[in-house]
Protein backbone atom coordinates (compact mmCIF):
# COMPACT_ATOMS: atom_id res chain seq x y z
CA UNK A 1 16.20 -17.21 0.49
CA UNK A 2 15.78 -20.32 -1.71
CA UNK A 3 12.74 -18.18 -3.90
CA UNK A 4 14.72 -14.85 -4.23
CA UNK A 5 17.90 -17.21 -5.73
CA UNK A 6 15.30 -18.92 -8.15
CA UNK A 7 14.03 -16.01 -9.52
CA UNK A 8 17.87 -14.45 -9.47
CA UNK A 9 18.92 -17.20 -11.57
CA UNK A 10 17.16 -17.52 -14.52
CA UNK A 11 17.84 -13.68 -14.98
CA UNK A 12 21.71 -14.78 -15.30
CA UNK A 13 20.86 -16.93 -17.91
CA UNK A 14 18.87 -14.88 -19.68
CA UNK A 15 22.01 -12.51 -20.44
CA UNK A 16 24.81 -14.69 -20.81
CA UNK A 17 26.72 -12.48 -23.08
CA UNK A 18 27.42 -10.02 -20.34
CA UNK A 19 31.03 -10.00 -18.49
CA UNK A 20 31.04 -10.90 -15.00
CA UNK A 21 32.50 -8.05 -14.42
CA UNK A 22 30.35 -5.34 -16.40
CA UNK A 23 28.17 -3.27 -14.77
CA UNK A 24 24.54 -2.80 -15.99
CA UNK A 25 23.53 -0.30 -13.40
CA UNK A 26 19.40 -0.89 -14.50
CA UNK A 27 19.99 -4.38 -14.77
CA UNK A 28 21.10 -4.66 -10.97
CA UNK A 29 18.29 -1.20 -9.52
CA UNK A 30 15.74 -4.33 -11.25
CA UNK A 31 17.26 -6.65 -9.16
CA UNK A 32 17.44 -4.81 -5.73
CA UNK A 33 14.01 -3.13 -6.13
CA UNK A 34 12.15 -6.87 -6.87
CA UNK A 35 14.37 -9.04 -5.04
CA UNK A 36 14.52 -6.82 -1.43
CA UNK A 37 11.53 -4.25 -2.16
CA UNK A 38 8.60 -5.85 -3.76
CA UNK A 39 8.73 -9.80 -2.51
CA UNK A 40 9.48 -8.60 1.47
CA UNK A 41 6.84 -6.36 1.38
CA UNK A 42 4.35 -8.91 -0.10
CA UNK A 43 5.53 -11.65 2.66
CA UNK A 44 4.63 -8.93 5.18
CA UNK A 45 1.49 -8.63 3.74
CA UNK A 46 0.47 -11.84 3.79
CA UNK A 47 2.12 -12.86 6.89
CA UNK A 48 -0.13 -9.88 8.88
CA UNK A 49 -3.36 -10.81 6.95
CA UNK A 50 -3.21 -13.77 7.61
CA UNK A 51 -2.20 -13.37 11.76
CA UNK A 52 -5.62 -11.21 11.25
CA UNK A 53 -7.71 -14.37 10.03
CA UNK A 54 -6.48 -16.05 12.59
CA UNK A 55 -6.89 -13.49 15.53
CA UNK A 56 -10.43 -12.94 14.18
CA UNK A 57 -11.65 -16.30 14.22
CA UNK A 58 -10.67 -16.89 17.63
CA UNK A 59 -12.06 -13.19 19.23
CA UNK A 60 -14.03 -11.03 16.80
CA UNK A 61 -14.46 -8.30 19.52
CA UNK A 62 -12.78 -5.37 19.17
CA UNK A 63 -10.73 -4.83 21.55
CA UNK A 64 -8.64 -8.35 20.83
CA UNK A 65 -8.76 -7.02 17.38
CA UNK A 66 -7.46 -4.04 16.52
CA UNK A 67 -3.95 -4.73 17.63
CA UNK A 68 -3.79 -7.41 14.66
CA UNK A 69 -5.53 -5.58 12.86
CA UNK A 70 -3.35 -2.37 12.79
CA UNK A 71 -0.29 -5.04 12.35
CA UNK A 72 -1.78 -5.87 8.63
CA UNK A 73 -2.44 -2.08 7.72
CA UNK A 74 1.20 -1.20 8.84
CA UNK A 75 1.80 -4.14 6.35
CA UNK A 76 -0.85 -2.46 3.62
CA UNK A 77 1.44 0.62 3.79
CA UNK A 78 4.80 -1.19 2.68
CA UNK A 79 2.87 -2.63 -0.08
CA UNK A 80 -0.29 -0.75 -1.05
CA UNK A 81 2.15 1.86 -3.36
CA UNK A 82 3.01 -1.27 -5.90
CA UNK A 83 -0.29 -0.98 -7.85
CA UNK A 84 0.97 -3.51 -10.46
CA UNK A 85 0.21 -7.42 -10.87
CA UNK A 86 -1.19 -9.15 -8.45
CA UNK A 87 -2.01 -6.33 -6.03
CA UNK A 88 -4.58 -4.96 -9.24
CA UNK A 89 -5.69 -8.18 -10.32
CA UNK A 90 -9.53 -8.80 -9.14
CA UNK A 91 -9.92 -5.51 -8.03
CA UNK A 92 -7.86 -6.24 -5.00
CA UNK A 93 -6.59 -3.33 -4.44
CA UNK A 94 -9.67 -1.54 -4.03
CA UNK A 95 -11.11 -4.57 -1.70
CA UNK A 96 -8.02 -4.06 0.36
CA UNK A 97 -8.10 -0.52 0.61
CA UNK A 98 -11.23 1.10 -0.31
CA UNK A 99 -10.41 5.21 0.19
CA UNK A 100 -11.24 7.99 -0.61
CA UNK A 101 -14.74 6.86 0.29
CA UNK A 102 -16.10 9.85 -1.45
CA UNK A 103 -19.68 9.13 -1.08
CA UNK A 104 -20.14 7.27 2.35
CA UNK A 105 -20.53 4.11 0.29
CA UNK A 106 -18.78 1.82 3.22
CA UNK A 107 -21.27 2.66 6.52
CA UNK A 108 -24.38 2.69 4.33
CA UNK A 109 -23.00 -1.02 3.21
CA UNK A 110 -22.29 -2.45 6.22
CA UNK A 111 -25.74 -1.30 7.78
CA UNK A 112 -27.65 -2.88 4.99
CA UNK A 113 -25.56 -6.03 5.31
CA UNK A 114 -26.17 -5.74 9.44
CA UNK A 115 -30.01 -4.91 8.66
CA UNK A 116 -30.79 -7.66 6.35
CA UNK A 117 -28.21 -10.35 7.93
CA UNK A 118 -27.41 -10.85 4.42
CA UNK A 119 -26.25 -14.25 4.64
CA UNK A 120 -23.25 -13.80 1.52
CA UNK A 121 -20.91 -13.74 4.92
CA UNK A 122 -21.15 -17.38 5.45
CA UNK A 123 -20.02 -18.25 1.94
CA UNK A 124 -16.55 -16.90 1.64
CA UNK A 125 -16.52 -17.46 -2.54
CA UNK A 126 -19.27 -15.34 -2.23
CA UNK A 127 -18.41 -12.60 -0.04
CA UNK A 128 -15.18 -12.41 -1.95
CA UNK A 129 -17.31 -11.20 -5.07
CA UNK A 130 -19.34 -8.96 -2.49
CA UNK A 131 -19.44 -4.94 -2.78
CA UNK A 132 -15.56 -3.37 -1.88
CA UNK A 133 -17.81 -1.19 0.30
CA UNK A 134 -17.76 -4.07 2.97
CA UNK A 135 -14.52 -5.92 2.35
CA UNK A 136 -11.29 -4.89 2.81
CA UNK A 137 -9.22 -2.31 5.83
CA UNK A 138 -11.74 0.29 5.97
CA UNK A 139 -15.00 -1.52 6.34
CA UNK A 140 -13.23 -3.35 9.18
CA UNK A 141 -12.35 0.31 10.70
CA UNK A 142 -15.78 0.62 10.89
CA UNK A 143 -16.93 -1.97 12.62
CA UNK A 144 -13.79 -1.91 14.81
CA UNK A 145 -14.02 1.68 15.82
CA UNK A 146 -16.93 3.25 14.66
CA UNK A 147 -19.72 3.47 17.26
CA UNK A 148 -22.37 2.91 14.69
CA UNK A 149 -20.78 -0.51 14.22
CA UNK A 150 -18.19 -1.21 17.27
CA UNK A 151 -20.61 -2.23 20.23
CA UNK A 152 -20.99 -5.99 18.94
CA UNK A 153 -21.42 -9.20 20.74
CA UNK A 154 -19.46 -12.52 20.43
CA UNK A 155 -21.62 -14.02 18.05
CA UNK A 156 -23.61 -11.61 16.68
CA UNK A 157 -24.12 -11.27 12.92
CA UNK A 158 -21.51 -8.29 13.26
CA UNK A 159 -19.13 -10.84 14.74
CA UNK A 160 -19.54 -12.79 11.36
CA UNK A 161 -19.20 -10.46 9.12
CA UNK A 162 -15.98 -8.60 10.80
CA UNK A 163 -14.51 -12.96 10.57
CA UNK A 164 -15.86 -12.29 6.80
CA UNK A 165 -13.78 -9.22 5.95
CA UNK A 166 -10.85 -10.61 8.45
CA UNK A 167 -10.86 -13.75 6.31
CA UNK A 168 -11.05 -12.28 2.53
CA UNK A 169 -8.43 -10.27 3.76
CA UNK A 170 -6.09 -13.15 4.55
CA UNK A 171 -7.31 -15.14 1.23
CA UNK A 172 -6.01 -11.90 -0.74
CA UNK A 173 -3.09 -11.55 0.74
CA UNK A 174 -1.81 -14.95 0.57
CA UNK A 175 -3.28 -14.96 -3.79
CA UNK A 176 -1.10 -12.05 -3.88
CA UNK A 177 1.93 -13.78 -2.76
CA UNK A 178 1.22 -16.72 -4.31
CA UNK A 179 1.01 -14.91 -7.38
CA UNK A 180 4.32 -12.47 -6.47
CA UNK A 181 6.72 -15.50 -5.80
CA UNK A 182 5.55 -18.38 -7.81
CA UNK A 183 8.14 -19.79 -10.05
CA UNK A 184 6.57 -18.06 -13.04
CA UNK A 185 5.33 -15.21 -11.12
CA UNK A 186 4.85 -11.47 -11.28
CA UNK A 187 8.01 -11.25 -9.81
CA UNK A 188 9.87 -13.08 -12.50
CA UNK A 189 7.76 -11.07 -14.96
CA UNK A 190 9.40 -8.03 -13.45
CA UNK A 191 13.31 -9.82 -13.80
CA UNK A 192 12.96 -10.89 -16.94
CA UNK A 193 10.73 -8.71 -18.77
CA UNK A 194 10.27 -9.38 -22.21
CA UNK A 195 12.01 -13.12 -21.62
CA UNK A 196 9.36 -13.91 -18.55
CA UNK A 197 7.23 -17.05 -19.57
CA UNK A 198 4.29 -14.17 -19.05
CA UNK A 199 6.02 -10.83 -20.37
CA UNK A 200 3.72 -7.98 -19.51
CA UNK A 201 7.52 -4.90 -20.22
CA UNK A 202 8.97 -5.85 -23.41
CA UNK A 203 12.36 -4.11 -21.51
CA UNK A 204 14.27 -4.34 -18.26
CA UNK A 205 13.81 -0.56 -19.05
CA UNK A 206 9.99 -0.82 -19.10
CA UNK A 207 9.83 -2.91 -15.86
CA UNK A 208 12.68 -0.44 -14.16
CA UNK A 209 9.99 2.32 -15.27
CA UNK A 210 6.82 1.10 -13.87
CA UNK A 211 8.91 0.52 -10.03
CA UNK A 212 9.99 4.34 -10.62
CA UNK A 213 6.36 5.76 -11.86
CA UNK A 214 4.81 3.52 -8.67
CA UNK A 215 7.71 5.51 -6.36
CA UNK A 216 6.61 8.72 -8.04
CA UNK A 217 2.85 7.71 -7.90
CA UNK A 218 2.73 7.27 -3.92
CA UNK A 219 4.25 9.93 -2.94
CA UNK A 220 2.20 12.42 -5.18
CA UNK A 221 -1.26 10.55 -3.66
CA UNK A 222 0.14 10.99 0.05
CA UNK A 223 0.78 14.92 -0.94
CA UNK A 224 -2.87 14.98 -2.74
CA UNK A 225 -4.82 13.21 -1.15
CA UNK A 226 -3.51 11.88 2.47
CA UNK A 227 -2.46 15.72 3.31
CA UNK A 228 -4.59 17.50 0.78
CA UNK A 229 -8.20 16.27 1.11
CA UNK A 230 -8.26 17.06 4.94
CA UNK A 231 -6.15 19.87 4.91
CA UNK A 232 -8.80 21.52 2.60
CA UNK A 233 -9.02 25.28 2.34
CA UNK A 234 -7.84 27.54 4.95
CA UNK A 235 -11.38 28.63 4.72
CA UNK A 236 -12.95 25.05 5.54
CA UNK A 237 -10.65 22.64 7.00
CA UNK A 238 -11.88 19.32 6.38
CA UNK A 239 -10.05 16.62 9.38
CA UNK A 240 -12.66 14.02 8.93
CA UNK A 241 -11.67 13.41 5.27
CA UNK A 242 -8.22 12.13 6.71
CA UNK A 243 -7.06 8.67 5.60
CA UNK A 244 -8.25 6.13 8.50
CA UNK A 245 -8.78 9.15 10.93
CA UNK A 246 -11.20 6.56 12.84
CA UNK A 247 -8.07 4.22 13.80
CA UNK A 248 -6.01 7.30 14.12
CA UNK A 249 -4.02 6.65 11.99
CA UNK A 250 -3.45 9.24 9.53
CA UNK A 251 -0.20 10.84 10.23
CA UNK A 252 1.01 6.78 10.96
CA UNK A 253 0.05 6.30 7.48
CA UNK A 254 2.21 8.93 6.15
CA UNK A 255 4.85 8.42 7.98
CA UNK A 256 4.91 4.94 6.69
CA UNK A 257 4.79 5.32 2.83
CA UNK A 258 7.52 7.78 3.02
CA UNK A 259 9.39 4.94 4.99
CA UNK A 260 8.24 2.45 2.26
CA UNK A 261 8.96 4.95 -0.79
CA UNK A 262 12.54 5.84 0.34
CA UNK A 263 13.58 2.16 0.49
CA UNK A 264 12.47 1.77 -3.09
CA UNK A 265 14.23 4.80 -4.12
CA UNK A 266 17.12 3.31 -2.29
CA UNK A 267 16.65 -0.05 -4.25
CA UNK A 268 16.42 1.60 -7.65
CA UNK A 269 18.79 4.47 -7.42
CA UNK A 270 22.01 3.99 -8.95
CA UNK A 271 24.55 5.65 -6.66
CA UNK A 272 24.33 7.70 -4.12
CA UNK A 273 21.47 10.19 -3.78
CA UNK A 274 22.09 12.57 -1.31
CA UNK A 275 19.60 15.62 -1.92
CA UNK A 276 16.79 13.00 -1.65
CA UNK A 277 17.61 10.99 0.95
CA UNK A 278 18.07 14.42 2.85
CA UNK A 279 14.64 15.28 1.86
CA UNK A 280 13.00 11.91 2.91
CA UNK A 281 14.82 12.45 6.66
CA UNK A 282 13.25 16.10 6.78
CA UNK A 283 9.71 15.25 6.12
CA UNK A 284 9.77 11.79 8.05
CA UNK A 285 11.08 13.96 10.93
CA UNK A 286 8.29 16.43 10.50
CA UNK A 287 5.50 13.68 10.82
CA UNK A 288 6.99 12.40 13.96
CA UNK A 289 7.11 15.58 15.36
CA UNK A 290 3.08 16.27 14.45
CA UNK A 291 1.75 14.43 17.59
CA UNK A 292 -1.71 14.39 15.30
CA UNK A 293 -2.36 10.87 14.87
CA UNK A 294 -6.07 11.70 13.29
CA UNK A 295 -5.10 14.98 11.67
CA UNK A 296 -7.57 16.57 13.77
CA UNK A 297 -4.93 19.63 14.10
CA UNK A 298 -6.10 20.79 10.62
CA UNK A 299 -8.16 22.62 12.02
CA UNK A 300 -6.48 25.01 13.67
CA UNK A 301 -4.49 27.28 11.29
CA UNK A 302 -0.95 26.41 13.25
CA UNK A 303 -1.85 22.70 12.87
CA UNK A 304 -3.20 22.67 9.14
CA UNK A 305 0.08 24.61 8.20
CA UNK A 306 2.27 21.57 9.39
CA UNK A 307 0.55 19.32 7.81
CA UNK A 308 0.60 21.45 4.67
CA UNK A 309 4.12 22.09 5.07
CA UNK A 310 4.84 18.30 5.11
CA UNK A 311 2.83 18.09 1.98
CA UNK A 312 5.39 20.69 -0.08
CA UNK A 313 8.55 18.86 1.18
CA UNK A 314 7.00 15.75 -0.72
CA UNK A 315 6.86 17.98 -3.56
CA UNK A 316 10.08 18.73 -3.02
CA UNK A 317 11.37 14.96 -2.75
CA UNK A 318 9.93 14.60 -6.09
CA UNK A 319 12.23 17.02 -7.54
CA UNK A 320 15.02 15.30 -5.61
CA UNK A 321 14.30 11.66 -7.10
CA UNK A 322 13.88 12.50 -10.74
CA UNK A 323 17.77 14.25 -10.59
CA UNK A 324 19.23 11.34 -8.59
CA UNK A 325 17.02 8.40 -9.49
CA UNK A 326 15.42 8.94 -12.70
CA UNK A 327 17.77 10.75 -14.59
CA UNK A 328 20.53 8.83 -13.90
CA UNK A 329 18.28 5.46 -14.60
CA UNK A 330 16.84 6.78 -17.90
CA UNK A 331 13.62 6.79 -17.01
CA UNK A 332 10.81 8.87 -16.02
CA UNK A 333 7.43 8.92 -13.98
CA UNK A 334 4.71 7.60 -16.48
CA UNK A 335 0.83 7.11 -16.16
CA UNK A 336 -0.35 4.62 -13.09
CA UNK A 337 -3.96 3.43 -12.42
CA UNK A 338 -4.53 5.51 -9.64
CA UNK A 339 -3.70 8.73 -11.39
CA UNK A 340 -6.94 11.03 -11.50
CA UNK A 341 -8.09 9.54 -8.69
């Protein structure tokens, strides 16, 4: 509580000629969206890496794990849709969160690394300069339930590197906070815009924009990508190009960035927004109801067209969010880092 008032405060006194009693409608969707959005989500993230150091270090074995381990991707999901700051800076968010994997980089990686005993493990600096293709979620997936990877002894050079990726998860996760909160931090940079000590938006307007256009961004990358890349063709199905399919946890996944994306939208949005928060509660309901934790179902032509049918009600929230969030706001979806992708 103490960090959300400090970076409340100077934001007062950086517009002291408004009334106490005005409203500034952008002014206070800034303040919601940074102050109960971005900075929870970041604690999360860094609280659940950091559990995973921990857990690893202790009992790199699978089994003791993957419950830890799915703890800091549930984490990933609240946070992994604010490509901005600290999440992009280093490359993180691609050493987080290295997917689509579009050309098997990861398991060729990880079996050179396993081959060679390539001793960068040992040296955390170093590793945290090593390929994305063995840092991050989805090389640990690998080696946690892959059985090219996943039959491991305590102490093994496997063992090591899964502490490695555990551990540079962790150290990103707390930079990222560190970096989110601080007293001058991206946070503040948000609040204050062009008055932030490091302005990156010259406008409350500019900083309100890039929160909407990473809203907008997710939720066109879970309809393109987590649905669409293993939905494929009705021709050729293609399951095993679902997002951490592995873990299971594709349709988890989903179901959490819409979570994540309609508490922004709630944080941003003006007023009420009643077509889109109708939306949100359809599709949410429809992933629940999937019982297809790998998207497997895909292919089968009853089980591809749920999942593709959960795909057009995002489109459909889109619609819903510029009328009641946008518009009203002033502002519109712009260009974000992953588009293209």
């Amino acid at each position: 509580m103490r960090r959300l008032a400090a970076l409340c405060f100077p934001l007062m006194l950086a517009v002291p000629f408004a009334s106490p009693m005005a409203a500034d409608p952008l002014n206070d969707a800034l303040q919601r969206a940074v102050n109960t959005h971005t900075v929870p989500a970041v604690e999360r993230f860094a609280g659940a890496s950091l559990a995973l150091s921990y857990t690893v270090a202790d009992n790199c074995l699978p089994e003791a794990v993957k419950p830890a381990y799915n703890a800091a991707f549930d984490a990933w999901m609240g946070l992994q849709h604010l490509h901005m700051g600290p999440v992009e800076a280093n490359g993180r968010i691609l050493a987080i969160a290295f997917w689509p994997d579009k050309k098997g980089l990861i398991p060729r990686t990880l079996s050179g690394y396993i081959a060679d005993e390539d001793p960068v493990i040992d040296d955390p600096e170093a590793f945290a300069q090593a390929s994305i293709a063995v840092r991050g979620l989805f090389a640990l997936e690998y080696m946690l339930y892959d059985d090219q990877f996943d039959g491991y002894e305590d102490g093994s050079y496997s063992c090591h590197l899964v502490q490695a990726i555990a551990h540079d998860l962790g150290r990103m996760g707390q930079a990222i906070e560190a970096e989110w909160t601080a007293d001058d931090g991206f946070a503040l940079t948000l609040l204050l815009a062009g008055e932030a000590p490091h302005p990156l938006y010259l406008s409350r307007m500019e900083s309100v924009q890039a929160l909407y256009t990473m809203l907008t961004s997710a939720l066109e990358v879970t309809r393109d990508q987590r649905i669409g890349r293993p939905i494929g063709t009705f021709e050729k199905p293609r399951p095993a190009r679902a997002e951490a399919y592995r873990s299971e946890r594709s349709q988890r996944n989903v179901e959490l960035i819409l979570m994540a994306t309609r508490d922004l939208a709630r944080k941003l949005a003006p007023g009420e927004m009643p077509l889109s928060e109708a939306a949100f509660e359809k599709t949410i309901a429809l992933v629940e109801e999937l019982d297809d934790p790998a998207f497997a179902g895909v292919a089968d032509p009853m089980g591809r067209l749920k999942v593709e049918i959960i795909g057009q009600n995002i489109t459909t929230i889109l619609g819903h969010l510029a009328n009641e969030v946008g518009a009203p706001l002033g502002v519109s979806a712009g260009f974000n880092a992953s588009d293209g992708d």
